[in-house]
C-alpha atoms as a PDB file:
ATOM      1  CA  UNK A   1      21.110 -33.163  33.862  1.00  0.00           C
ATOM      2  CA  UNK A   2      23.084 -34.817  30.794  1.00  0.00           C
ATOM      3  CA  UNK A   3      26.160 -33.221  32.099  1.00  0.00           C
ATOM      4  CA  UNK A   4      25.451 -34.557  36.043  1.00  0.00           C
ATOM      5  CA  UNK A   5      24.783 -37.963  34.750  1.00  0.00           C
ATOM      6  CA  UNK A   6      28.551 -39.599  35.769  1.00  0.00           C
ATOM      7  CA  UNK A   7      28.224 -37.543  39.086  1.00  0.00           C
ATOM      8  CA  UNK A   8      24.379 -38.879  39.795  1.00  0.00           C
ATOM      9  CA  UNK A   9      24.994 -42.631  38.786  1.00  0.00           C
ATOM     10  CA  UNK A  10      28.184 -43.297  40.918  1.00  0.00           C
ATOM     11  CA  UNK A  11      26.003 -41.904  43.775  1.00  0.00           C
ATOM     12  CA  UNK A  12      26.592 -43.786  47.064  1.00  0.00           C
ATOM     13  CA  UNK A  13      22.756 -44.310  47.160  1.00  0.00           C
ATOM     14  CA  UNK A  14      21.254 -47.366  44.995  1.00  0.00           C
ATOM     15  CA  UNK A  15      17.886 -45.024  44.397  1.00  0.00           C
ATOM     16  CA  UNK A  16      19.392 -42.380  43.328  1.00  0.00           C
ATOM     17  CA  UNK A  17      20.715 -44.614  40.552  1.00  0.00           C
ATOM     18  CA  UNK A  18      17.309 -46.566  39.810  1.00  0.00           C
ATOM     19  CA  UNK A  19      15.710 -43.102  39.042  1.00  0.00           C
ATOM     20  CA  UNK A  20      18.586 -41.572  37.343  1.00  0.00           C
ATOM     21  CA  UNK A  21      17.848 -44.772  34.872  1.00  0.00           C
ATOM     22  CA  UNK A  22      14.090 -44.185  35.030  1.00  0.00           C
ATOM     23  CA  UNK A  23      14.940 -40.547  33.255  1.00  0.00           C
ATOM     24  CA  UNK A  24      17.243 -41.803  30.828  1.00  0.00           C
ATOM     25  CA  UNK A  25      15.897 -45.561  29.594  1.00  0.00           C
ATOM     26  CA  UNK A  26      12.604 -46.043  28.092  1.00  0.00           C
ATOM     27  CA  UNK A  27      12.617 -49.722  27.966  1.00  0.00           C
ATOM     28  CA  UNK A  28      14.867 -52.746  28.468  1.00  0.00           C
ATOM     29  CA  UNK A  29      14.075 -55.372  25.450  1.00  0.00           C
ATOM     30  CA  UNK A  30      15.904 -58.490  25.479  1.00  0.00           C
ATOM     31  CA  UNK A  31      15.361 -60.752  22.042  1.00  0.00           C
ATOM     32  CA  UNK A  32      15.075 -64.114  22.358  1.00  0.00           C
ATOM     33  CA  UNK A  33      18.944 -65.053  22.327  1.00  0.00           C
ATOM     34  CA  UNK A  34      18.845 -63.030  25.458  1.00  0.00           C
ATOM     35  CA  UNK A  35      20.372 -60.057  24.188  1.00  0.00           C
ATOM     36  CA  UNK A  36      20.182 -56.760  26.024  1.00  0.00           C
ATOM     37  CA  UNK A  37      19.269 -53.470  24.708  1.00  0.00           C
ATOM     38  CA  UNK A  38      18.446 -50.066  25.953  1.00  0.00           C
ATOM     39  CA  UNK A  39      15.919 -47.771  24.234  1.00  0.00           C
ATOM     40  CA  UNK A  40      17.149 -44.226  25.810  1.00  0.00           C
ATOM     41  CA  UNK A  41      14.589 -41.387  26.264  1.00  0.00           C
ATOM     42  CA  UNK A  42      15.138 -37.840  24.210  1.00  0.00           C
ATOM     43  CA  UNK A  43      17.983 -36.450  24.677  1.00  0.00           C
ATOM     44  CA  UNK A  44      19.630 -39.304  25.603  1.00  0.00           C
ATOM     45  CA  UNK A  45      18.780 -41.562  22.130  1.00  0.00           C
ATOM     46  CA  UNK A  46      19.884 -38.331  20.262  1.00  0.00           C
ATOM     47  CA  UNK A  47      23.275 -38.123  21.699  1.00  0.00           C
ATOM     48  CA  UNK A  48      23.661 -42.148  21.604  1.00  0.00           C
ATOM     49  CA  UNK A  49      23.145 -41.806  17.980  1.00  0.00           C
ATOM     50  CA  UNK A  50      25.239 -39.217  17.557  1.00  0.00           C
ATOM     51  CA  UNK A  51      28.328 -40.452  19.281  1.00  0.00           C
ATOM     52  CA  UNK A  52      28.234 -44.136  17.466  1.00  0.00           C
END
């Protein structure tokens, strides 16, 4: 899946992006300055952390 991810998320088809995201982000948090951030699901987090 990690290596389909590219392929899947510049799908023609809007839902097959919404549950790409459902498989790979946990939860959406935005702080009160209206920041954005992502908390991935396993492997996903792993590899983020990784790779910064």
């Amino acid at each position: 899946m990690i290596s389909r991810v590219g392929v899947v998320y510049n799908a023609p088809e809007r839902s097959d992006q919404k549950e790409l995201l459902r498989h790979v982000v946990s939860r959406v948090v935005i702080d009160n300055e209206g920041t954005i951030s992502l908390e991935l699901r396993a492997p996903f987090a792993y590899l983020h952390n990784i790779y910064q």
